[in-house]
Protein backbone atom coordinates (compact mmCIF):
# COMPACT_ATOMS: atom_id res chain seq x y z
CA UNK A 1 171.38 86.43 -38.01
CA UNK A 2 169.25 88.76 -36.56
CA UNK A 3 165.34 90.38 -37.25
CA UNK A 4 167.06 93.82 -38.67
CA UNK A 5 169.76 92.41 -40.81
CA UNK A 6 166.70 90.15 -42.35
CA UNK A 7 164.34 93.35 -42.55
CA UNK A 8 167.54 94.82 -43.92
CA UNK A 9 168.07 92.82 -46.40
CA UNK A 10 164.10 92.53 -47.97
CA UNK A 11 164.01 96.77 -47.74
CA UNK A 12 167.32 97.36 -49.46
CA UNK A 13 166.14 95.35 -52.46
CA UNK A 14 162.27 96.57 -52.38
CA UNK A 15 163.58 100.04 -52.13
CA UNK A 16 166.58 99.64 -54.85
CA UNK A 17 163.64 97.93 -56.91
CA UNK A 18 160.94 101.00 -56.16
CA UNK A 19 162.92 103.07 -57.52
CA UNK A 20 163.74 101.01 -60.74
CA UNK A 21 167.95 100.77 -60.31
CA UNK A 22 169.96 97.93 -60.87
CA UNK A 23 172.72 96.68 -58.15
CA UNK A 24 175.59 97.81 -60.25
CA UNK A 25 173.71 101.32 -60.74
CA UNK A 26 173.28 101.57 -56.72
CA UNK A 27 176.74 100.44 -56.52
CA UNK A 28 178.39 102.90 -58.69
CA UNK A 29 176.29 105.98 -57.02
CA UNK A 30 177.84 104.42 -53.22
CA UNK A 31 181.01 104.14 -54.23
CA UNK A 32 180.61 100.33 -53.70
CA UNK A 33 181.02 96.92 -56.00
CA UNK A 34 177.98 95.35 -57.48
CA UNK A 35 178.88 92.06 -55.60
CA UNK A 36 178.82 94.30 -51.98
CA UNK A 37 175.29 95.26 -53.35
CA UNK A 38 174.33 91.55 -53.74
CA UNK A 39 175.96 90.50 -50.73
CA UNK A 40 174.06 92.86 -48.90
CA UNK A 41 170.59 91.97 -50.58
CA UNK A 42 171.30 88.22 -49.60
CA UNK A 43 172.26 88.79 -45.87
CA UNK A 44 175.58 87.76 -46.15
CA UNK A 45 176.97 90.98 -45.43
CA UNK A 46 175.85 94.17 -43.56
CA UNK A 47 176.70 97.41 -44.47
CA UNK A 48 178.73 99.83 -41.62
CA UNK A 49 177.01 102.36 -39.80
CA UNK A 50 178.40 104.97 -42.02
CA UNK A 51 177.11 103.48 -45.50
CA UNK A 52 173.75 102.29 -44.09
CA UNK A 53 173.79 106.39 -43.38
CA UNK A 54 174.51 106.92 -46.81
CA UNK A 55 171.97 104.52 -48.09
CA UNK A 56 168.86 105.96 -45.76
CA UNK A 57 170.18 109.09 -47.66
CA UNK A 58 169.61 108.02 -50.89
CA UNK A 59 166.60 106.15 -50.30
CA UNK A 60 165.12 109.16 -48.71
CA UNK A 61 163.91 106.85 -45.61
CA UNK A 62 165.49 106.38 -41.85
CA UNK A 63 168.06 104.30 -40.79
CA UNK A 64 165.56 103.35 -38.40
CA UNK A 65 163.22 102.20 -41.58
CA UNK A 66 166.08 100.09 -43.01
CA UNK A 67 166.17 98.29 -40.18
CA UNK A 68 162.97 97.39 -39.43
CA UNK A 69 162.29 100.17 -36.78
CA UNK A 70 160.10 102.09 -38.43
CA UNK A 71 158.18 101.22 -40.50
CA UNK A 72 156.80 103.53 -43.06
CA UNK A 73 153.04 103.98 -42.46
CA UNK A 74 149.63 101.97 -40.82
CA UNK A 75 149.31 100.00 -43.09
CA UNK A 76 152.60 98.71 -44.18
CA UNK A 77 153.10 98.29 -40.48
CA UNK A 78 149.79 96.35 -40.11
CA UNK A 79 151.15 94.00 -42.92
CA UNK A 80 154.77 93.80 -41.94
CA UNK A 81 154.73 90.43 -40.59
CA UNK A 82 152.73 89.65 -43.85
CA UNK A 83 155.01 90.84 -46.25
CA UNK A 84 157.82 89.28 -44.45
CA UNK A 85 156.28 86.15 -44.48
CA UNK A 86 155.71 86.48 -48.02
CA UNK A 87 159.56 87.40 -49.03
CA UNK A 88 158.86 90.71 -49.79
CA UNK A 89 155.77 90.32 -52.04
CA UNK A 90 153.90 92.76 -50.15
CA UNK A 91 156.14 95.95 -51.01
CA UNK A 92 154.86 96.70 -54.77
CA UNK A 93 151.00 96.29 -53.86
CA UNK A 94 149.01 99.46 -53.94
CA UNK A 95 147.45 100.90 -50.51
CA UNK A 96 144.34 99.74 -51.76
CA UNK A 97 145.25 96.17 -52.03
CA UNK A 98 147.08 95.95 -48.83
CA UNK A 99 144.02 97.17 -47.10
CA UNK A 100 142.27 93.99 -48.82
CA UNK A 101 145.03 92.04 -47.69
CA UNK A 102 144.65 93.12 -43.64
CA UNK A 103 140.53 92.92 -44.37
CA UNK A 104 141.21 89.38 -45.36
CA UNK A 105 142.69 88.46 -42.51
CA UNK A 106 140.75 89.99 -40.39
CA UNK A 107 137.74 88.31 -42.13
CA UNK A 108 139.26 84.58 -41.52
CA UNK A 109 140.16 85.29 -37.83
CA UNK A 110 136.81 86.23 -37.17
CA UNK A 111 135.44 83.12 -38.61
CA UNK A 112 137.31 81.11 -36.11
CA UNK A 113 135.55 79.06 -34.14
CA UNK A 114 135.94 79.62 -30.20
């Protein structure tokens, strides 16, 4: 398993969730079973180029962003490795409170003692 299909996997179901849809509703506008949906959200399959296309279409984000290439601004990309290590917890949190997040961190790291 590689980095994207894991980064795949957290932004299909943070953006599916964003924009308040189910897996069978996201399903039936793709053309696609509920259980591909699910499959996909758990990293046990990938969807083909031409239906992660479709799916950076509908999300209204690049192909690039659904797999981890791009991420969507300065701060989400300060906190990536955050919200990864998190499971996705980071996504719903308001700009606001990721920037208290990063100050945090940046808080403890300067406390660190040489």
């Amino acid at each position: 398993v590689c980095s994207s299909d894991l980064v795949l996997k957290i932004r299909l179901k943070e953006l599916r969730e964003k924009k308040g849809i189910s897996q069978y509703k996201l399903a039936s506008d793709l053309g696609v079973s509920q259980s591909t949906v699910g499959m996909w959200e758990s990293g046990k399959n990938r969807p083909e180029a031409a239906t992660l296309a479709a799916l950076a279409d509908y999300f209204e984000v690049s192909v690039d962003y659904l797999l981890g290439r791009q991420p969507p601004s300065t701060l989400d990309r300060q906190l990536e490795g955050v919200d990864f290590a998190l499971y996705g917890e980071v996504h719903d949190l308001s700009d606001e409170e990721k920037q208290d997040i990063l100050d945090y961190i940046r808080f403890k790291k300067a406390q660190r003692k040489p």
